[in-house]
C-alpha atoms as a PDB file:
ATOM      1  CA  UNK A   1      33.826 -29.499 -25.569  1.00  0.00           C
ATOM      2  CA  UNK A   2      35.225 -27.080 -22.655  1.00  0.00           C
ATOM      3  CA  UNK A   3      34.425 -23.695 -23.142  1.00  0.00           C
ATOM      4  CA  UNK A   4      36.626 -20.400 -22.716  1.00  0.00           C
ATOM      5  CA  UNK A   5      36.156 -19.332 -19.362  1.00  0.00           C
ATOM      6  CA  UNK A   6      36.347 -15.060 -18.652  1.00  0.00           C
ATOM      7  CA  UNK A   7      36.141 -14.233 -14.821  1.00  0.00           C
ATOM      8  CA  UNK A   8      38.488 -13.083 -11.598  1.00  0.00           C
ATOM      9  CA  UNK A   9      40.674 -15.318 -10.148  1.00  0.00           C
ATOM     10  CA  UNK A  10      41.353 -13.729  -6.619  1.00  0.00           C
ATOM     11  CA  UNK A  11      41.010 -10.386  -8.224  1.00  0.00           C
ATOM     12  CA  UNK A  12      42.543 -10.933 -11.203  1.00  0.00           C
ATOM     13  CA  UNK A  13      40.841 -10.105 -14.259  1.00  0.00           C
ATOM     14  CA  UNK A  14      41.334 -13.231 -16.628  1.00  0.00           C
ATOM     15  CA  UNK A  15      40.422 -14.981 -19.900  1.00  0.00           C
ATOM     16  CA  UNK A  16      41.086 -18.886 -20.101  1.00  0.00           C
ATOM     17  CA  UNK A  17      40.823 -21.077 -22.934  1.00  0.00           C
ATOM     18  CA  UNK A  18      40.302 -24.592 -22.702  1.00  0.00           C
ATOM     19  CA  UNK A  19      42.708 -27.703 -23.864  1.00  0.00           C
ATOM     20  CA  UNK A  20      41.819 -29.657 -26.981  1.00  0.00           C
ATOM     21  CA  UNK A  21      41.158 -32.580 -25.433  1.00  0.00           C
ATOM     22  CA  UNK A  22      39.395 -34.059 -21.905  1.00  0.00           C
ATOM     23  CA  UNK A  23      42.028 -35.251 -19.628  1.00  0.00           C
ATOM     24  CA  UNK A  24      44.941 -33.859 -17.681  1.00  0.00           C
ATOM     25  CA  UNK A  25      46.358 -30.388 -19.238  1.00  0.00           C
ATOM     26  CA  UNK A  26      49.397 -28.641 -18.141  1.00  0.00           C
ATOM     27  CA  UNK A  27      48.613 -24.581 -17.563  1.00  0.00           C
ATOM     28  CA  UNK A  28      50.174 -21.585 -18.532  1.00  0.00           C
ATOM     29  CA  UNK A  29      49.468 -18.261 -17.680  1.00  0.00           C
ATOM     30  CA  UNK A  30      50.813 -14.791 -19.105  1.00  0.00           C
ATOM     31  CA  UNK A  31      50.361 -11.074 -19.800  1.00  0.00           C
ATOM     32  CA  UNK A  32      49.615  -8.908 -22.451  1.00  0.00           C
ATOM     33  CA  UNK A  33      51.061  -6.000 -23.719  1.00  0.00           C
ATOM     34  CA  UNK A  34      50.648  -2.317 -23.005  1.00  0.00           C
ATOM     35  CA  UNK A  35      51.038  -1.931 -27.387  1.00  0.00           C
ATOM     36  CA  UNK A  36      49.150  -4.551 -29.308  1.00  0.00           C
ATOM     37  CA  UNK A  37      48.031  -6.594 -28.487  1.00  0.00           C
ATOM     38  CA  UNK A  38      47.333  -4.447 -25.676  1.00  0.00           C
ATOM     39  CA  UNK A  39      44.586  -6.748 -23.529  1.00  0.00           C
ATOM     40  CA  UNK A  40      43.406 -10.153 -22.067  1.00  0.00           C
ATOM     41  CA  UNK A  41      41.201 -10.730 -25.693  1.00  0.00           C
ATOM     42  CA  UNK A  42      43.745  -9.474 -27.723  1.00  0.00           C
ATOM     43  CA  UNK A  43      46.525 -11.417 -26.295  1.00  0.00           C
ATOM     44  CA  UNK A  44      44.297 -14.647 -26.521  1.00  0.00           C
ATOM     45  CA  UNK A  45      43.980 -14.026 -30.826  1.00  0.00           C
ATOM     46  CA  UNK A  46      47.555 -12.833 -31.031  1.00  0.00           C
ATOM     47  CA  UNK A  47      48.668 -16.160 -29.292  1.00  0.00           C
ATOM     48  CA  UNK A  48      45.945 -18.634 -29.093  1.00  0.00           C
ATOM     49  CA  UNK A  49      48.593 -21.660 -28.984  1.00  0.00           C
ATOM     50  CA  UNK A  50      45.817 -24.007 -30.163  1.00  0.00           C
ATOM     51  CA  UNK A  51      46.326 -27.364 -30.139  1.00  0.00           C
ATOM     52  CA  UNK A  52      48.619 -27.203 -26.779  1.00  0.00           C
ATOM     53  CA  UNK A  53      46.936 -29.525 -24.157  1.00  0.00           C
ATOM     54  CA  UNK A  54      47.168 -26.773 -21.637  1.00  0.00           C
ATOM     55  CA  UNK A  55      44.770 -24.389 -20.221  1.00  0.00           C
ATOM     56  CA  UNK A  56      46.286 -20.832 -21.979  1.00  0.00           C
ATOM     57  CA  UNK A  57      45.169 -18.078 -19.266  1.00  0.00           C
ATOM     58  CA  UNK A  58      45.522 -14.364 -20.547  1.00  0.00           C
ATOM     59  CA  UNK A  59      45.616 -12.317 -17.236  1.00  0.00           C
ATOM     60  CA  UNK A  60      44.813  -8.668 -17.521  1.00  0.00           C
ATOM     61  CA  UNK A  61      47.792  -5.996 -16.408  1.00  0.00           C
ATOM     62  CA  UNK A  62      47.402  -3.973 -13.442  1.00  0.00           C
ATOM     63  CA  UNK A  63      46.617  -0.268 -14.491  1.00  0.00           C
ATOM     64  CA  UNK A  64      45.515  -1.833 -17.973  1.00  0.00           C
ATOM     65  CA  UNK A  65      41.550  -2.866 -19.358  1.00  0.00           C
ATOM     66  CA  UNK A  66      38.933  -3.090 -16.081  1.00  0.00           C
ATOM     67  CA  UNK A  67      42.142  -2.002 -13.911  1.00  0.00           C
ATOM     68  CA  UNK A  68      42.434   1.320 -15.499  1.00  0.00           C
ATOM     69  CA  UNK A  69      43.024   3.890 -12.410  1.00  0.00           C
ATOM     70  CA  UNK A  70      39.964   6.271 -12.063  1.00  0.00           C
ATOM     71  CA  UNK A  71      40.174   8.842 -15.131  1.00  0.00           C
ATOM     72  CA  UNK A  72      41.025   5.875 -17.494  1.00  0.00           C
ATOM     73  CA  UNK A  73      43.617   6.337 -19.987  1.00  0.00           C
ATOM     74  CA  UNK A  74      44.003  10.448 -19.244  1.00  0.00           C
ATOM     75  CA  UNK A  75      44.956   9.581 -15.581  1.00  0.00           C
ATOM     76  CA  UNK A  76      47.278   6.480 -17.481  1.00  0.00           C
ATOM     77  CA  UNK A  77      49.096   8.506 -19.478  1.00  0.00           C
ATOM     78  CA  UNK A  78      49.483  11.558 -17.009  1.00  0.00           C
ATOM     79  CA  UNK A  79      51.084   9.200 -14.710  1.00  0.00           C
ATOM     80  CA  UNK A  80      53.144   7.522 -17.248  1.00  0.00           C
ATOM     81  CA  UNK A  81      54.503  11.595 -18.434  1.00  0.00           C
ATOM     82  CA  UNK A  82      54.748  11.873 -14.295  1.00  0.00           C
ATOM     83  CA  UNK A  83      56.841   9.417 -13.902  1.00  0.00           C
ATOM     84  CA  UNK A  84      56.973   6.560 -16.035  1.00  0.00           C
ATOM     85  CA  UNK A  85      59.361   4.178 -14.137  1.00  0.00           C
ATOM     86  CA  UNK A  86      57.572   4.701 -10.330  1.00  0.00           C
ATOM     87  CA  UNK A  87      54.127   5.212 -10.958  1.00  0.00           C
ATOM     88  CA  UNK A  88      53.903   2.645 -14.334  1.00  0.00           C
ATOM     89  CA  UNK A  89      56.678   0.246 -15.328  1.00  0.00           C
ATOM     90  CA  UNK A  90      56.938  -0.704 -11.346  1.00  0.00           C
ATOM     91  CA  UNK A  91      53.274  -1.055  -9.695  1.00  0.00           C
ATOM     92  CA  UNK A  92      52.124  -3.106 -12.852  1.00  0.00           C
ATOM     93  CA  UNK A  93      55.124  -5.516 -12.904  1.00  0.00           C
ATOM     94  CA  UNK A  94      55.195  -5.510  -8.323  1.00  0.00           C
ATOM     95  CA  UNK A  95      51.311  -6.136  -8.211  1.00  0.00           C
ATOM     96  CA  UNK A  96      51.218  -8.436 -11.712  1.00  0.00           C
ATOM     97  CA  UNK A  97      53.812 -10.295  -9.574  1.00  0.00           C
ATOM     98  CA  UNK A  98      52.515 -10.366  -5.892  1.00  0.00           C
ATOM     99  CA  UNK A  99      48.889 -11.191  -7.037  1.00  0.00           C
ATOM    100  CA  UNK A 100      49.933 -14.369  -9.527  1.00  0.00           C
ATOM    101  CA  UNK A 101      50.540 -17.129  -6.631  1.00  0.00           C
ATOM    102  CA  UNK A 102      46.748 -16.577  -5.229  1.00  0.00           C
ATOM    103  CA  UNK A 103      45.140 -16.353  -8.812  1.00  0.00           C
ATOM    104  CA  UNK A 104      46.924 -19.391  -9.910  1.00  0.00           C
ATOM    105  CA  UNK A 105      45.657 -21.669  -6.595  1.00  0.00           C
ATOM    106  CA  UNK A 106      42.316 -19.982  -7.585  1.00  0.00           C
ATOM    107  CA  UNK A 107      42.538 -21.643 -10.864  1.00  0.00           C
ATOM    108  CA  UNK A 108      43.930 -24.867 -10.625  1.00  0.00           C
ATOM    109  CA  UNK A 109      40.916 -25.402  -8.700  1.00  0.00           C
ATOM    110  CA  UNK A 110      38.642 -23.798 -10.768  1.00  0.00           C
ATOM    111  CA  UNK A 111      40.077 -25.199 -14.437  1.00  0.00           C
ATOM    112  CA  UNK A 112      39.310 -28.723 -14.861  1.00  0.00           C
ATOM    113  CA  UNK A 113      41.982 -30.971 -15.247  1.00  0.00           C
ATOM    114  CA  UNK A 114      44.297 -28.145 -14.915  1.00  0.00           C
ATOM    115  CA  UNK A 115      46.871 -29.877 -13.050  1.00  0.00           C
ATOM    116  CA  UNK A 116      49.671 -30.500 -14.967  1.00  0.00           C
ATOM    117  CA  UNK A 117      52.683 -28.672 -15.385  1.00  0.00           C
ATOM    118  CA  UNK A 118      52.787 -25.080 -15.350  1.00  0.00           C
ATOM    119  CA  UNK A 119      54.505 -21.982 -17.971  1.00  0.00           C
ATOM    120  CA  UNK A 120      54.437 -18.521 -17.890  1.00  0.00           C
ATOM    121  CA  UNK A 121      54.549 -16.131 -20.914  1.00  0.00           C
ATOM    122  CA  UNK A 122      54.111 -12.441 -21.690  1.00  0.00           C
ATOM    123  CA  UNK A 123      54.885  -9.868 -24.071  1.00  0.00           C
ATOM    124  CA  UNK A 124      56.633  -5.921 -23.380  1.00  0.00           C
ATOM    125  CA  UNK A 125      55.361  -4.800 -20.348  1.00  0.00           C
ATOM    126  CA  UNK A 126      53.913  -8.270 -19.756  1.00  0.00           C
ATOM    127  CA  UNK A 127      57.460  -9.916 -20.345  1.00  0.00           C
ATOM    128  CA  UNK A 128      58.449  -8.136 -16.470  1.00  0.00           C
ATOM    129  CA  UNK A 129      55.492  -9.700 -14.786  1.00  0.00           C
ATOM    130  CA  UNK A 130      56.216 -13.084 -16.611  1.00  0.00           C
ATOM    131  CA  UNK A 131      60.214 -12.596 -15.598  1.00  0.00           C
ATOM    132  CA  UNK A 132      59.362 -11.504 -11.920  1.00  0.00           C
ATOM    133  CA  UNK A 133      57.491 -14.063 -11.528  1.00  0.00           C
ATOM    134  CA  UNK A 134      60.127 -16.525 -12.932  1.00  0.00           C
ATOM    135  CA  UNK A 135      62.779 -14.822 -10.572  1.00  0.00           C
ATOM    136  CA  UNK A 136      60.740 -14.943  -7.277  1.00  0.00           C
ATOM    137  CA  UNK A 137      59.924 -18.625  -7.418  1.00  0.00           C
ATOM    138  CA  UNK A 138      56.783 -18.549  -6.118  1.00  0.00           C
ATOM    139  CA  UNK A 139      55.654 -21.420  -8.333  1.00  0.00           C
ATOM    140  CA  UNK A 140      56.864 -24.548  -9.387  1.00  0.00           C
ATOM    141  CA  UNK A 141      57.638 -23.129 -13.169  1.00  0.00           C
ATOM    142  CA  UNK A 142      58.788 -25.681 -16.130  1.00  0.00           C
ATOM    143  CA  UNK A 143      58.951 -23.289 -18.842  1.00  0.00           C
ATOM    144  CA  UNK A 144      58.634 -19.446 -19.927  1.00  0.00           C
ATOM    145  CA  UNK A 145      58.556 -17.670 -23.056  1.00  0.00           C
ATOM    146  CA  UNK A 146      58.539 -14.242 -23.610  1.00  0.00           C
ATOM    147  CA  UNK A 147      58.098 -11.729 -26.336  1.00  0.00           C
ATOM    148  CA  UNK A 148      59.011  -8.064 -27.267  1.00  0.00           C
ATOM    149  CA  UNK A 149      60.765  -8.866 -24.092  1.00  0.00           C
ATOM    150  CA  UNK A 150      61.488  -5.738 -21.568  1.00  0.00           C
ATOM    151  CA  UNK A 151      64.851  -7.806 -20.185  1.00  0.00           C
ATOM    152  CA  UNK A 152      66.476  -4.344 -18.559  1.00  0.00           C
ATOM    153  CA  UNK A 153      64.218  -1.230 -17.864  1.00  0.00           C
ATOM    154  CA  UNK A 154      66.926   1.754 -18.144  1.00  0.00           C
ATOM    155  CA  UNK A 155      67.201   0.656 -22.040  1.00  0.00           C
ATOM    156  CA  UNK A 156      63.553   1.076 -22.281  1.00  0.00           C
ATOM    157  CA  UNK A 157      63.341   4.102 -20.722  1.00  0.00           C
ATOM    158  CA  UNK A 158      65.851   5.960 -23.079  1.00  0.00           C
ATOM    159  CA  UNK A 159      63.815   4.526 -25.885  1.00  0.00           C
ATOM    160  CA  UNK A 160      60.551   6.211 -24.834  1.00  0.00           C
ATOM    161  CA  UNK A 161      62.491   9.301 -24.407  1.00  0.00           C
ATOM    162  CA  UNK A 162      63.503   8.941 -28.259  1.00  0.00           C
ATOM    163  CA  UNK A 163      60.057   7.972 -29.360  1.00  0.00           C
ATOM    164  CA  UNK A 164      58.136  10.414 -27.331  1.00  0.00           C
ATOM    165  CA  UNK A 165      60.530  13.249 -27.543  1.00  0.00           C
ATOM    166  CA  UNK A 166      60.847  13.713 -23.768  1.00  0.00           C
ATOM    167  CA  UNK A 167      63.280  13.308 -21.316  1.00  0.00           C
ATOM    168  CA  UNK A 168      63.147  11.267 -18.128  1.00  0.00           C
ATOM    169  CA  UNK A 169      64.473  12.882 -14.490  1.00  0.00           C
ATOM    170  CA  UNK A 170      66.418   9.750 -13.096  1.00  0.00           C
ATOM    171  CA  UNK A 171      66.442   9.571  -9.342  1.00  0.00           C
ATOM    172  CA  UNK A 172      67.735   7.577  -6.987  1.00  0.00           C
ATOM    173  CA  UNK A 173      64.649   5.765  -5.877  1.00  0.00           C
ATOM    174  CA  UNK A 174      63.819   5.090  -9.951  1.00  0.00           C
ATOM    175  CA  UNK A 175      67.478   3.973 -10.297  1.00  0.00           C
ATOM    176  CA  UNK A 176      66.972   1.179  -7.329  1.00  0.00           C
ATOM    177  CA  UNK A 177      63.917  -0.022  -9.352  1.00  0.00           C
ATOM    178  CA  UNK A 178      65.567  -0.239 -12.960  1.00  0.00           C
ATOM    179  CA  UNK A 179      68.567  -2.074 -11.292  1.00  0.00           C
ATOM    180  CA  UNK A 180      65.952  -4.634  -9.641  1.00  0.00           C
ATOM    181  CA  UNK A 181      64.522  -5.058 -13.071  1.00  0.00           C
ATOM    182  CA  UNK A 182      67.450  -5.351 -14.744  1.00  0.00           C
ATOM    183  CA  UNK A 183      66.975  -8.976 -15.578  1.00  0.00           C
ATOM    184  CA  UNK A 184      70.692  -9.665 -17.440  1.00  0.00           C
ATOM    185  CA  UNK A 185      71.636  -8.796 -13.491  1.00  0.00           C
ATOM    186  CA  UNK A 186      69.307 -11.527 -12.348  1.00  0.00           C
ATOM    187  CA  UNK A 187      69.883 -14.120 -14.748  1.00  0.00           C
ATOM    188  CA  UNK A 188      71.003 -16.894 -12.493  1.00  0.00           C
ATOM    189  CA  UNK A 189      67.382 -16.397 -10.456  1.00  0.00           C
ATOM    190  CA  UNK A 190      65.795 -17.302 -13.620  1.00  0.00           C
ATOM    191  CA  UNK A 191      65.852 -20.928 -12.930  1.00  0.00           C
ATOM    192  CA  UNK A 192      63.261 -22.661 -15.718  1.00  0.00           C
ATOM    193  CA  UNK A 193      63.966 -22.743 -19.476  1.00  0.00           C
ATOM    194  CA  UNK A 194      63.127 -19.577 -21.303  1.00  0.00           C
ATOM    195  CA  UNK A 195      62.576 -18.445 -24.559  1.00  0.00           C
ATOM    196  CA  UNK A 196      63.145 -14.807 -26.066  1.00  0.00           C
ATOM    197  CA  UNK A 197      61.149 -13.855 -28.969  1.00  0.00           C
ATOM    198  CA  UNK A 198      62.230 -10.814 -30.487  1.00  0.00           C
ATOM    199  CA  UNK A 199      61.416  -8.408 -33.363  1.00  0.00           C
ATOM    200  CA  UNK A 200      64.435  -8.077 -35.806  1.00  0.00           C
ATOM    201  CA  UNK A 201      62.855  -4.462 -36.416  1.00  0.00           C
ATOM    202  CA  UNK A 202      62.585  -3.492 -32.864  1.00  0.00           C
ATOM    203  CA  UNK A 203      64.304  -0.840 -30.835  1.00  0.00           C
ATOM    204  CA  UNK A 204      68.105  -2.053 -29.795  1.00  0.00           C
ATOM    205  CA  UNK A 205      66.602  -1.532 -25.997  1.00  0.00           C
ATOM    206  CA  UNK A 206      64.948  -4.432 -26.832  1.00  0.00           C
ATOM    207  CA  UNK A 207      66.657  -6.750 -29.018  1.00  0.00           C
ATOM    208  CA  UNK A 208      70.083  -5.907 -27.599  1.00  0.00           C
ATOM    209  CA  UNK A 209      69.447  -7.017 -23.425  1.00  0.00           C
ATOM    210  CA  UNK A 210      67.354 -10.328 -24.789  1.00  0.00           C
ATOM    211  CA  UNK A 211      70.567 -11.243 -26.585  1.00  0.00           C
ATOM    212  CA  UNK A 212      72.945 -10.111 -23.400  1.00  0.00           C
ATOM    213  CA  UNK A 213      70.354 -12.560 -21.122  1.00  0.00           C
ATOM    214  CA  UNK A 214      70.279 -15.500 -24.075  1.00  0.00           C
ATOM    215  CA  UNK A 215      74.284 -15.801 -23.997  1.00  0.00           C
ATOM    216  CA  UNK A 216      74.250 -15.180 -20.439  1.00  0.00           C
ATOM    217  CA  UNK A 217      71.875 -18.398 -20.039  1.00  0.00           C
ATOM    218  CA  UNK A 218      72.090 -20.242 -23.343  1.00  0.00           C
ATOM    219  CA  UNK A 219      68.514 -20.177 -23.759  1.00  0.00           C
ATOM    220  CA  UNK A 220      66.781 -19.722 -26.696  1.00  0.00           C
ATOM    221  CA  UNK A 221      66.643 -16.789 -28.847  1.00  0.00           C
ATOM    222  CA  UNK A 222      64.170 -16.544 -31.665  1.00  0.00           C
ATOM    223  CA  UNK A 223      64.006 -13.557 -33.881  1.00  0.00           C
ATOM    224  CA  UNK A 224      60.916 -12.714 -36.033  1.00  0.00           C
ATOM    225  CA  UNK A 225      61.740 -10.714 -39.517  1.00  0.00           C
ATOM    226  CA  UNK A 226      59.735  -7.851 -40.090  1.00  0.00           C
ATOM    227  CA  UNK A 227      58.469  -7.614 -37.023  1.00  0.00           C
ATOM    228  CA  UNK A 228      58.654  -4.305 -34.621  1.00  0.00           C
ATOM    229  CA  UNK A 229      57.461  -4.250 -30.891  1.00  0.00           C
ATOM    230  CA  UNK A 230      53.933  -4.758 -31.768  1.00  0.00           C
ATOM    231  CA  UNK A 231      52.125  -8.528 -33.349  1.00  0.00           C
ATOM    232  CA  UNK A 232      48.308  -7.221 -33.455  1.00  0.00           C
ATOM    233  CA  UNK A 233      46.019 -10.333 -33.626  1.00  0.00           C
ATOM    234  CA  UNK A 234      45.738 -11.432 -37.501  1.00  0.00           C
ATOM    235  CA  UNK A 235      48.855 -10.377 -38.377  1.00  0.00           C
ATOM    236  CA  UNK A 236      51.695 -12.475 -39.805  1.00  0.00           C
ATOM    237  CA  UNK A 237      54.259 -11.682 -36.891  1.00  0.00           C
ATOM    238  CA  UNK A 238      51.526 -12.573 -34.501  1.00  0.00           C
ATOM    239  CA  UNK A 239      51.341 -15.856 -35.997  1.00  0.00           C
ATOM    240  CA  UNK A 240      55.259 -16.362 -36.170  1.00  0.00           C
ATOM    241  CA  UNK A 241      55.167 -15.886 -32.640  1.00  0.00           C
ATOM    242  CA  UNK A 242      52.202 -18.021 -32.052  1.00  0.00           C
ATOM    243  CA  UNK A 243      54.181 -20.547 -33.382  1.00  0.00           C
ATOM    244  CA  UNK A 244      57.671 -19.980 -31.571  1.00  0.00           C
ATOM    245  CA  UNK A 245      55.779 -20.200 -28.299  1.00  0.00           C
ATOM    246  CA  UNK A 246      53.441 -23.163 -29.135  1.00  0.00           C
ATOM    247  CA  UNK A 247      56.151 -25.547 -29.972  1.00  0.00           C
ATOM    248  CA  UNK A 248      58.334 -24.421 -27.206  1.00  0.00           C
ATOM    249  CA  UNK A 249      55.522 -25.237 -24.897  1.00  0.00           C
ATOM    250  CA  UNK A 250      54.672 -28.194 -26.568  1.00  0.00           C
ATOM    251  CA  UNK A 251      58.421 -29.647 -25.685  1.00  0.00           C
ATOM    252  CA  UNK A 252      59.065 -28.310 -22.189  1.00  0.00           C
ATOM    253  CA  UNK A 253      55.641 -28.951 -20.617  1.00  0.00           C
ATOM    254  CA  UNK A 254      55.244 -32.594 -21.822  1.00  0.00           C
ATOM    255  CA  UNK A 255      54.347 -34.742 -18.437  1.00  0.00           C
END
């Protein structure tokens, strides 16, 4: 039996779990969230997908876990109260992005039998990496699923305002960046299947873009009851959306 492989994959901090069975194995790869679960290991026992043939890689976030900037979570969150959409929201989802084509070489060389055909997942924060990603075409993609999902940014950002009790100074410059990630904008780039998995007690900034970008590309829309933003590992939501993304997988990445 394979066993979970934890390393850097051209400077990517990762976590990799192996198929159930010897043979060929399609890959996919995501990102965790900023809430819970909130790292590589989490992600991994939030979502295991077990008994996909598929290598299921949990990278970590830029700015997030080993990749914390110097002054760890003080220097996070002053940046985030800085500025929130330039010096968070877009280095984590431009770097998660730019650095996925050179990890993912890295491991389909490193992953054995990890060959086969390749999906891309992530959750909140996570979700823009896994959508950029999707977007850019960088990779030969057959499937993505994505959860909590952050489909437009401005929504987002006038949620943390009403959740943290602050209020955000737009500027031109952050403006540019929430209309690149505005992904209802973008939805003919997103060429591969995609699933939205959404909580039916999260914030409308989330659950109202995923259902703007699921009738906009008649993908597929799952919502979880009782669920917020968050699925810690354990937890019932976490296995409701274990299961949404398992058998989605299952179907699109046969071959």
């Amino acid at each position: 039996m394979r066993e979970m492989v934890e390393g850097v994959a051209a400077g990517v901090p990762f976590l990799a779990v192996p198929p159930p069975a010897e043979g060929p194995a399609a890959l996919v790869a995501g990102w965790h969230l900023m809430d819970a679960p909130s790292s590589e290991k989490a992600m991994a026992e939030a979502v295991p997908m077990a008994g996909l043939q598929a290598w299921r890689v949990y990278f970590g976030l830029p700015l997030s876990g080993a990749r914390l900037p110097e002054g760890g979570y003080d220097e996070f969150f002053r940046l985030a109260s800085e500025d929130a959409v330039l010096n968070v929201y877009e280095p984590v989802t431009e770097q998660g992005a730019s650095e996925f084509p050179a990890a993912l070489a890295e491991l389909r060389d490193r992953l054995p039998g990890a060959d086969g055909p390749l999906g891309v997942f992530g959750g909140s924060a996570g979700s823009m990496v896994a959508l950029e990603v999707l977007a850019r075409g960088d990779a030969d993609i057959a499937a993505a699923a994505v959860v909590s999902p952050v489909v437009q940014l401005a929504p987002l950002i006038a949620a943390n305002e009403r959740r943290f009790g602050v209020t955000y100074t737009w500027t031109e410059r952050s403006r540019a960046v929430a209309a690149r990630y505005d992904y209802v904008d973008r939805a003919a780039e997103l060429a591969a299947p995609l699933l939205l998995v959404t909580g039916a007690d999260d914030d409308v900034a989330i659950r109202e873009p995923a259902a703007a970008l699921h009738e906009k590309l008649g993908s597929q829309l799952v919502t979880v009851e009782g669920m917020a933003h968050e699925f810690p590992p354990g937890t019932p939501e976490a296995a409701r959306v274990d299961a949404a993304f398992t058998e989605w997988f299952a179907r699109r990445l046969r071959g």
